[in-house]
Protein backbone atom coordinates (compact mmCIF):
# COMPACT_ATOMS: atom_id res chain seq x y z
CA UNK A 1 102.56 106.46 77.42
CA UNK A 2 106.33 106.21 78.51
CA UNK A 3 106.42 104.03 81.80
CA UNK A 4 106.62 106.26 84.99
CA UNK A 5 104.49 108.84 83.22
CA UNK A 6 101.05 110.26 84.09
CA UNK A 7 99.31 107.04 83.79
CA UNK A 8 101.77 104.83 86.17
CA UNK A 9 101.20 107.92 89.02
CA UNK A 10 98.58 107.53 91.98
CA UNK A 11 95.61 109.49 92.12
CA UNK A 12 94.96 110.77 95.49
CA UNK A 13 91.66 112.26 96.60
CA UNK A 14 91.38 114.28 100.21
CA UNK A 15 87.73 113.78 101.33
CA UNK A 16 87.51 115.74 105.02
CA UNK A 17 84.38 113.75 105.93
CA UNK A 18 82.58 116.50 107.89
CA UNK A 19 79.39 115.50 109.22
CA UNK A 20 79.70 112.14 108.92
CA UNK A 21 76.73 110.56 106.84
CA UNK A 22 75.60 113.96 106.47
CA UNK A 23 76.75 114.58 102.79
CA UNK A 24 74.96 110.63 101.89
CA UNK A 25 71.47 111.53 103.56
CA UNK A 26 71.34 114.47 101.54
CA UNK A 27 72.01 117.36 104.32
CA UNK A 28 71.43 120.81 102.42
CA UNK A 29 75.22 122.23 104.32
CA UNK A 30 77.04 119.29 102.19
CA UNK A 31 75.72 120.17 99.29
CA UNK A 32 79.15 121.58 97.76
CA UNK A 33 81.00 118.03 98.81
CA UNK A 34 78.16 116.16 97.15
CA UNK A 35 79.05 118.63 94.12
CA UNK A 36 82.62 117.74 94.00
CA UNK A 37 82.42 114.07 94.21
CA UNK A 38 79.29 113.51 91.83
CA UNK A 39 82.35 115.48 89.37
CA UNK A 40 85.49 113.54 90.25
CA UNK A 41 84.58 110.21 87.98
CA UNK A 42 84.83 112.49 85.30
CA UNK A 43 88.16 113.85 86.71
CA UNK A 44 90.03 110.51 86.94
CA UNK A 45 91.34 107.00 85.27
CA UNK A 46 88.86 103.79 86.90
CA UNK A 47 91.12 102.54 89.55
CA UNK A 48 92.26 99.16 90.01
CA UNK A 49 91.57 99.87 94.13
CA UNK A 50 91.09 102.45 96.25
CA UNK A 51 92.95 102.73 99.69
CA UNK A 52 91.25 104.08 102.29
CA UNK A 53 92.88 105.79 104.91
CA UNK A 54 91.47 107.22 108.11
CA UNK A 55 92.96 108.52 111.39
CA UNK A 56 89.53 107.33 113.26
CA UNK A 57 91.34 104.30 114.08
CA UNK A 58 93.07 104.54 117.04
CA UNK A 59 96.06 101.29 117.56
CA UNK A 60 99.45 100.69 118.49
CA UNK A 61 100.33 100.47 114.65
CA UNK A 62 98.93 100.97 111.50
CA UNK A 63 96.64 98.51 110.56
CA UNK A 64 95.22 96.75 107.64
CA UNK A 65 91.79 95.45 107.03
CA UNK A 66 92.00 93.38 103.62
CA UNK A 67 88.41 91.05 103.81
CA UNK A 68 87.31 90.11 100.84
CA UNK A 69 84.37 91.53 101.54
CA UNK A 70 85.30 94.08 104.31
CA UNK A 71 81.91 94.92 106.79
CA UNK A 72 81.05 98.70 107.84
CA UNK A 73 82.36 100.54 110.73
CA UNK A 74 80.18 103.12 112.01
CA UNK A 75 82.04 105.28 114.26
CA UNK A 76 79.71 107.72 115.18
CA UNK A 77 76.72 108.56 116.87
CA UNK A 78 73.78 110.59 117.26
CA UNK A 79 72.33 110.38 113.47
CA UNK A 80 69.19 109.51 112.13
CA UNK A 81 68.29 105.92 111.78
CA UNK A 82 69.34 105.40 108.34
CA UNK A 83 72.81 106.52 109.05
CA UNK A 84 73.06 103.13 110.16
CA UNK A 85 71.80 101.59 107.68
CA UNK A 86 74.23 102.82 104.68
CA UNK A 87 76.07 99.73 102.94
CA UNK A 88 78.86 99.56 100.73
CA UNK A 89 79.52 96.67 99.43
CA UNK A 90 82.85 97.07 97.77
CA UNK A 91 85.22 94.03 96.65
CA UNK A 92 88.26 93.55 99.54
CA UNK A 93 91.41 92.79 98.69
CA UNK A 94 93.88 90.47 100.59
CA UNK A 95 96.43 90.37 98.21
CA UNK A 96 96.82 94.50 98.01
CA UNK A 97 96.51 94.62 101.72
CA UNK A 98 99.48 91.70 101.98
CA UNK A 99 101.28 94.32 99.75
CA UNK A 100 101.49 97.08 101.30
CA UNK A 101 102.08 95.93 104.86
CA UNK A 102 105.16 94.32 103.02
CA UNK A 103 106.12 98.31 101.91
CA UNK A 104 105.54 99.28 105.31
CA UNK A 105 107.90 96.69 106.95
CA UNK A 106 110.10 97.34 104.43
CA UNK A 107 110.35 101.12 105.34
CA UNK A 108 110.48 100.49 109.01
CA UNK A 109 106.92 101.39 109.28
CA UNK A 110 104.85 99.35 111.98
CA UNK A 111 102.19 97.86 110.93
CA UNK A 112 99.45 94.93 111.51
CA UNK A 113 97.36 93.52 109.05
């Protein structure tokens, strides 16, 4: 493949969460999300990362969390116990995390890391 061709794009997947933990406990109203992601490994190239980005953190500037091994923010409430109790113990990644708040500054964009 040329370079700057299909394989040097992004791929960008829009998950609107929903309920929360719902669609990972199994709720029978998510069952259509759970349906669309159990399809999407088929539906794209293995990543080198994935960037997460969600607008439930509320700071001055954008802001960065690169651990190496990054813990879990539960920002909700009112769910059954093992809500709580979902891990997911993905790799973190300093370096990438470095990068793009260099982007960021770069473009004027505030940011913390």
């Amino acid at each position: 493949m040329k370079p700057n061709g299909p394989a040097d794009k992004a791929q960008i997947v829009y998950l609107s969460h929903g309920g929360g933990p719902l669609p990972i406990l199994g709720d029978p109203s998510h069952k259509a999300m759970v349906d669309f992601m159990l399809q999407l490994p088929s539906q794209l190239r293995y990543p080198d990362a994935i960037l997460v980005i969600s607008a439930h953190w509320e700071q001055s500037a954008a802001t960065l969390l690169g651990a190496h091994s990054p813990s879990m923010l539960y920002d909700y409430y009112g769910f059954p116990d093992q809500a709580y109790e979902i891990t997911y113990p993905a790799p973190g990644s300093p370096d990438l995390a470095n990068r793009i708040a260099e982007l960021l500054h770069k473009n004027n964009i505030e940011c913390a890391n």
